[in-house]
N, C-alpha and C. Protein backbone atom coordinates (compact mmCIF):
# COMPACT_ATOMS: atom_id res chain seq x y z
N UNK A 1 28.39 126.49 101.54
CA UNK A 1 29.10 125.24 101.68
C UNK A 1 28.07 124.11 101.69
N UNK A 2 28.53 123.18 101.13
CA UNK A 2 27.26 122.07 101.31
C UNK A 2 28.44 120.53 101.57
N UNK A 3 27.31 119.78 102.26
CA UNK A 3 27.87 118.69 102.86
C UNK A 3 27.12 117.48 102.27
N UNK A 4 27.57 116.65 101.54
CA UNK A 4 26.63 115.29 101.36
C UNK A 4 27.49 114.21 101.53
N UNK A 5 26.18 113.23 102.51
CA UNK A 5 25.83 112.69 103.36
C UNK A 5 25.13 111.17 102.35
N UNK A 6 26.37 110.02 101.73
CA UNK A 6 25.10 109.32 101.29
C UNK A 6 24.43 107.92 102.21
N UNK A 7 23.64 107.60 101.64
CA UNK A 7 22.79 106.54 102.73
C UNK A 7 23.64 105.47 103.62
N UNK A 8 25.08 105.43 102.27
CA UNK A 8 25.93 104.08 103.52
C UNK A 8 26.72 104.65 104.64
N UNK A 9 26.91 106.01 104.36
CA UNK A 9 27.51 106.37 105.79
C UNK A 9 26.68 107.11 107.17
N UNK A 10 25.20 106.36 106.60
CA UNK A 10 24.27 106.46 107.70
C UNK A 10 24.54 105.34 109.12
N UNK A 11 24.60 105.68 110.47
CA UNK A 11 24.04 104.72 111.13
C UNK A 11 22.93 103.29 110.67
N UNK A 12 23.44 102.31 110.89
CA UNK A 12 23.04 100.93 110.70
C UNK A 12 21.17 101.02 111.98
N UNK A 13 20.05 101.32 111.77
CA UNK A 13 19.85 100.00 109.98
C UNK A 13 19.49 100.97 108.72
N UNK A 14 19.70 102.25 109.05
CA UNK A 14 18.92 103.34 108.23
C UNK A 14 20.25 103.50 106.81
N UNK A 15 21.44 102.92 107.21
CA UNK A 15 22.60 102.69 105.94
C UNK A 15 22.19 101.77 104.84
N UNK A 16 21.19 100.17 105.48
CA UNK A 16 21.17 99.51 104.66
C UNK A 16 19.63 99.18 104.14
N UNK A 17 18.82 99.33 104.62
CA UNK A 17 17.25 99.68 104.81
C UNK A 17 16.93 101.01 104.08
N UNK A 18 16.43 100.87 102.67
CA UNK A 18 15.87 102.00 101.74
C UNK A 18 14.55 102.14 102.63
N UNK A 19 13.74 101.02 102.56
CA UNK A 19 12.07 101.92 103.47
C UNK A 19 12.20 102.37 104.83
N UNK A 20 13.22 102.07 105.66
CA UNK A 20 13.65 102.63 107.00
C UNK A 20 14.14 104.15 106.36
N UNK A 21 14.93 104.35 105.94
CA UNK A 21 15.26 105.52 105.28
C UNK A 21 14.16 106.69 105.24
N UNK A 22 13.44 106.18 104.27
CA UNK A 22 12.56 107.19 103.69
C UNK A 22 11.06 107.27 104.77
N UNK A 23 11.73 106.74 105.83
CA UNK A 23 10.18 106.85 106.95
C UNK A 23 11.16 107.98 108.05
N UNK A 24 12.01 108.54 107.65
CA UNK A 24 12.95 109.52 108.36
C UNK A 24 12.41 110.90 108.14
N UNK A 25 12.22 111.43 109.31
CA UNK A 25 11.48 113.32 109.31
C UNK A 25 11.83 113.65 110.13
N UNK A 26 11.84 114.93 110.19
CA UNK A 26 12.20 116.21 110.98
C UNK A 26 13.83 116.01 111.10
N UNK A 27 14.43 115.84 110.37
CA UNK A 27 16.27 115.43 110.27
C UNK A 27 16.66 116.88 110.70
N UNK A 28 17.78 116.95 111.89
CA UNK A 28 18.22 118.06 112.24
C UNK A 28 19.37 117.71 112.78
N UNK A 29 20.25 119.08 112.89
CA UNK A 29 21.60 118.73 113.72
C UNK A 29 21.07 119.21 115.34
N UNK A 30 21.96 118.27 115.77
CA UNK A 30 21.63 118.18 117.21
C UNK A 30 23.49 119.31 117.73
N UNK A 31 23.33 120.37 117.89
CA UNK A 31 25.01 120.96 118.20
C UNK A 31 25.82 120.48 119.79
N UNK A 32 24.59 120.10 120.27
CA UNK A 32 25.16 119.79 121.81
C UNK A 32 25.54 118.04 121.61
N UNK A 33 24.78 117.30 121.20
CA UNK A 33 25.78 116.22 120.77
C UNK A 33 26.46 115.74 118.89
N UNK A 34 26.67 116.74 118.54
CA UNK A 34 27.23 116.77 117.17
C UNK A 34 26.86 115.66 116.54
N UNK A 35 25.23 115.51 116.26
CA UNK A 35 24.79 114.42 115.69
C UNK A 35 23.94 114.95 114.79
N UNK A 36 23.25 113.84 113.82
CA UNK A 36 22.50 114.23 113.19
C UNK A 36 21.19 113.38 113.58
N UNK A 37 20.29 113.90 113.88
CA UNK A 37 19.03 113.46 114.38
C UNK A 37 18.08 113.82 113.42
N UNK A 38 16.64 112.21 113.73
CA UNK A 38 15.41 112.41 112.77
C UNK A 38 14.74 111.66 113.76
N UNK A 39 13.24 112.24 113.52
CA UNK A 39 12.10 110.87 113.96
C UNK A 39 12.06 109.98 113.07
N UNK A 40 12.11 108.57 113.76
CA UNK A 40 11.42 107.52 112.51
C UNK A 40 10.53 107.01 112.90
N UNK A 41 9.51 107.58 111.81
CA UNK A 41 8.15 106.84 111.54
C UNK A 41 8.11 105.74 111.75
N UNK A 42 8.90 104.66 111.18
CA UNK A 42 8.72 103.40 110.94
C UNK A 42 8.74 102.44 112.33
N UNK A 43 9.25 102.81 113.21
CA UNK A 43 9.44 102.62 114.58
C UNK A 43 8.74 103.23 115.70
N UNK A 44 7.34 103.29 115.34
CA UNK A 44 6.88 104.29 116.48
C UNK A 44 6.97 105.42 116.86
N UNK A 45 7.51 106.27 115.78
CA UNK A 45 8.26 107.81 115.80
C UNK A 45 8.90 108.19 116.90
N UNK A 46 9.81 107.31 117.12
CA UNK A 46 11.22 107.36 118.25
C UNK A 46 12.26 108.22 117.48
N UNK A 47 12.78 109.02 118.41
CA UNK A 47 13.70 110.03 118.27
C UNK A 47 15.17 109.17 117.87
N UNK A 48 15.51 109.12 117.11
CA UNK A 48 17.36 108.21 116.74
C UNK A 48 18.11 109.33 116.34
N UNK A 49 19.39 108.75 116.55
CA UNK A 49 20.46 109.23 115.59
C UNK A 49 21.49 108.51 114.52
N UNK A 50 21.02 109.12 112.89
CA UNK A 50 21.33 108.87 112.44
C UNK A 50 22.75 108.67 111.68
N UNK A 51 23.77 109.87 112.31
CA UNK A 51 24.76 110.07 111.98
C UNK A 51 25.97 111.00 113.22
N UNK A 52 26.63 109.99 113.26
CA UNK A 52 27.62 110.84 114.41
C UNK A 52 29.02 111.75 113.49
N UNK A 53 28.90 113.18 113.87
CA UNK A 53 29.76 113.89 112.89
C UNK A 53 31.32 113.82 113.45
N UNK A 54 31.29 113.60 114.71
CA UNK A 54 32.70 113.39 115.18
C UNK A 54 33.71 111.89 114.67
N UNK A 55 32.33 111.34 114.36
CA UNK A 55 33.04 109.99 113.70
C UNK A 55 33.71 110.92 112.61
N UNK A 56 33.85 111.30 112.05
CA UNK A 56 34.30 111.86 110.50
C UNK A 56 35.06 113.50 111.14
N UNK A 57 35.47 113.15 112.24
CA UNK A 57 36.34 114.77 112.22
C UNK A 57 35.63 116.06 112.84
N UNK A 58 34.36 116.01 111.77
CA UNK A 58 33.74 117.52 112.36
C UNK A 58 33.04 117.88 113.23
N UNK A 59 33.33 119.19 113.51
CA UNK A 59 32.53 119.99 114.62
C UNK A 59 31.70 120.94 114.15
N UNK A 60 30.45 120.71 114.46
CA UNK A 60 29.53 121.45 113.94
C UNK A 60 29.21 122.63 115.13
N UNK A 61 29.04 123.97 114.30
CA UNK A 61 28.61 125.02 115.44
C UNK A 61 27.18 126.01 114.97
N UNK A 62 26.86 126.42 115.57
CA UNK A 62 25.24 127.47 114.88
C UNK A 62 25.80 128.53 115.40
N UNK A 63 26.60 129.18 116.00
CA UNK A 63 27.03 130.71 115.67
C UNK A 63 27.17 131.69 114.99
N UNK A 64 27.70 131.40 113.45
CA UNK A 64 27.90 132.20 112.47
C UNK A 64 26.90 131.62 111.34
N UNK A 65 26.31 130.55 111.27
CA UNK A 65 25.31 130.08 110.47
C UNK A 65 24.09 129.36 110.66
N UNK A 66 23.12 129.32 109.40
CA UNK A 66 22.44 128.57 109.41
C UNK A 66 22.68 127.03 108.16
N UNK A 67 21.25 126.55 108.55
CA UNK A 67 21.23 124.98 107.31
C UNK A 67 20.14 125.06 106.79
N UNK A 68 20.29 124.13 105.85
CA UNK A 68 19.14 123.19 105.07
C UNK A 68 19.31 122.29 105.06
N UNK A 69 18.78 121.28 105.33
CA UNK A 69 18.85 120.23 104.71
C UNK A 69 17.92 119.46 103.58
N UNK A 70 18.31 118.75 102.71
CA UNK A 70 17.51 118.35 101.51
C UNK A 70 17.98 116.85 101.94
N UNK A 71 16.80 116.12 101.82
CA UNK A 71 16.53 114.77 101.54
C UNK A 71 16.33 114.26 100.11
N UNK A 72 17.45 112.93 99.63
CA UNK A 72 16.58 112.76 98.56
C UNK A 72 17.16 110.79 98.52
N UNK A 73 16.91 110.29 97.36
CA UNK A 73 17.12 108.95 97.71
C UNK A 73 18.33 108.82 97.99
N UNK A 74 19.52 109.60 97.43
CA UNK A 74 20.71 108.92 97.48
C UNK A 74 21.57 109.36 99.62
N UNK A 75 20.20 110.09 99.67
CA UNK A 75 20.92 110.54 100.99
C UNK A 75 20.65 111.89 101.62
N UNK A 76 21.40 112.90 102.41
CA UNK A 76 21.24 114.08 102.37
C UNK A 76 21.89 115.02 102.35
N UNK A 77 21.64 116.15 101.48
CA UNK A 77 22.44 117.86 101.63
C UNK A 77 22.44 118.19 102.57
N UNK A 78 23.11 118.37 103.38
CA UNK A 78 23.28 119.58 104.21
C UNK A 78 24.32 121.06 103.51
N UNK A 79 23.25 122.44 103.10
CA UNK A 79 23.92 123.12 102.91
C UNK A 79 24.06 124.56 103.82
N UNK A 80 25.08 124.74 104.12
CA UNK A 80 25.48 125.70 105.17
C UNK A 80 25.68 127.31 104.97
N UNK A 81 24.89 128.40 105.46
CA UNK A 81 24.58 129.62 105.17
C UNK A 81 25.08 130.36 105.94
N UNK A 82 26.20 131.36 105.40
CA UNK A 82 26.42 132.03 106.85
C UNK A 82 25.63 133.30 107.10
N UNK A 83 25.75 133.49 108.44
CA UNK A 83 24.84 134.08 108.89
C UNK A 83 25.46 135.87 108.25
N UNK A 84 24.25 136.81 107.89
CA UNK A 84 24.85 138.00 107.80
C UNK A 84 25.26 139.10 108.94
N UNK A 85 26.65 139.78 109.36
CA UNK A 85 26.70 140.17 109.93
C UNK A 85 26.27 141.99 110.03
């Protein structure tokens, strides 16, 4: 399953800010607050969140799977693996 994620339905200022964007690392889901979290460089490498998934419905869980995520300009993949039983 894959999920994309493009830059305007990022949290503000990283929605409208291309070099804020691309100073974004270590992007991960956070499952205990159903967010999507990165360090940004550009800020002193402060921990933010870039995307709240409950805004949009979903509930994210790590029980039966894993991720990837891919960064690229227009935004990011998240694609979802389930786990083998």
């Amino acid at each position: 399953m894959q999920i994309r994620i493009k830059n305007e339905e990022l949290e503000f200022p990283w929605s409208l800010d291309y070099y804020r964007f691309n100073k974004l690392h270590n992007v991960g889901i956070d499952y205990a607050t159903q967010t999507l979290d990165a360090v940004d460089m550009h800020d002193n490498y402060s921990y933010v969140t870039i995307l709240y998934f409950k805004k949009y419905g979903i509930v994210m869980d790590n029980r039966f799977n894993s991720y990837d995520i891919i960064q690229d300009d227009d935004g990011f993949l998240i694609e979802i693996h389930p786990k083998k039983m």
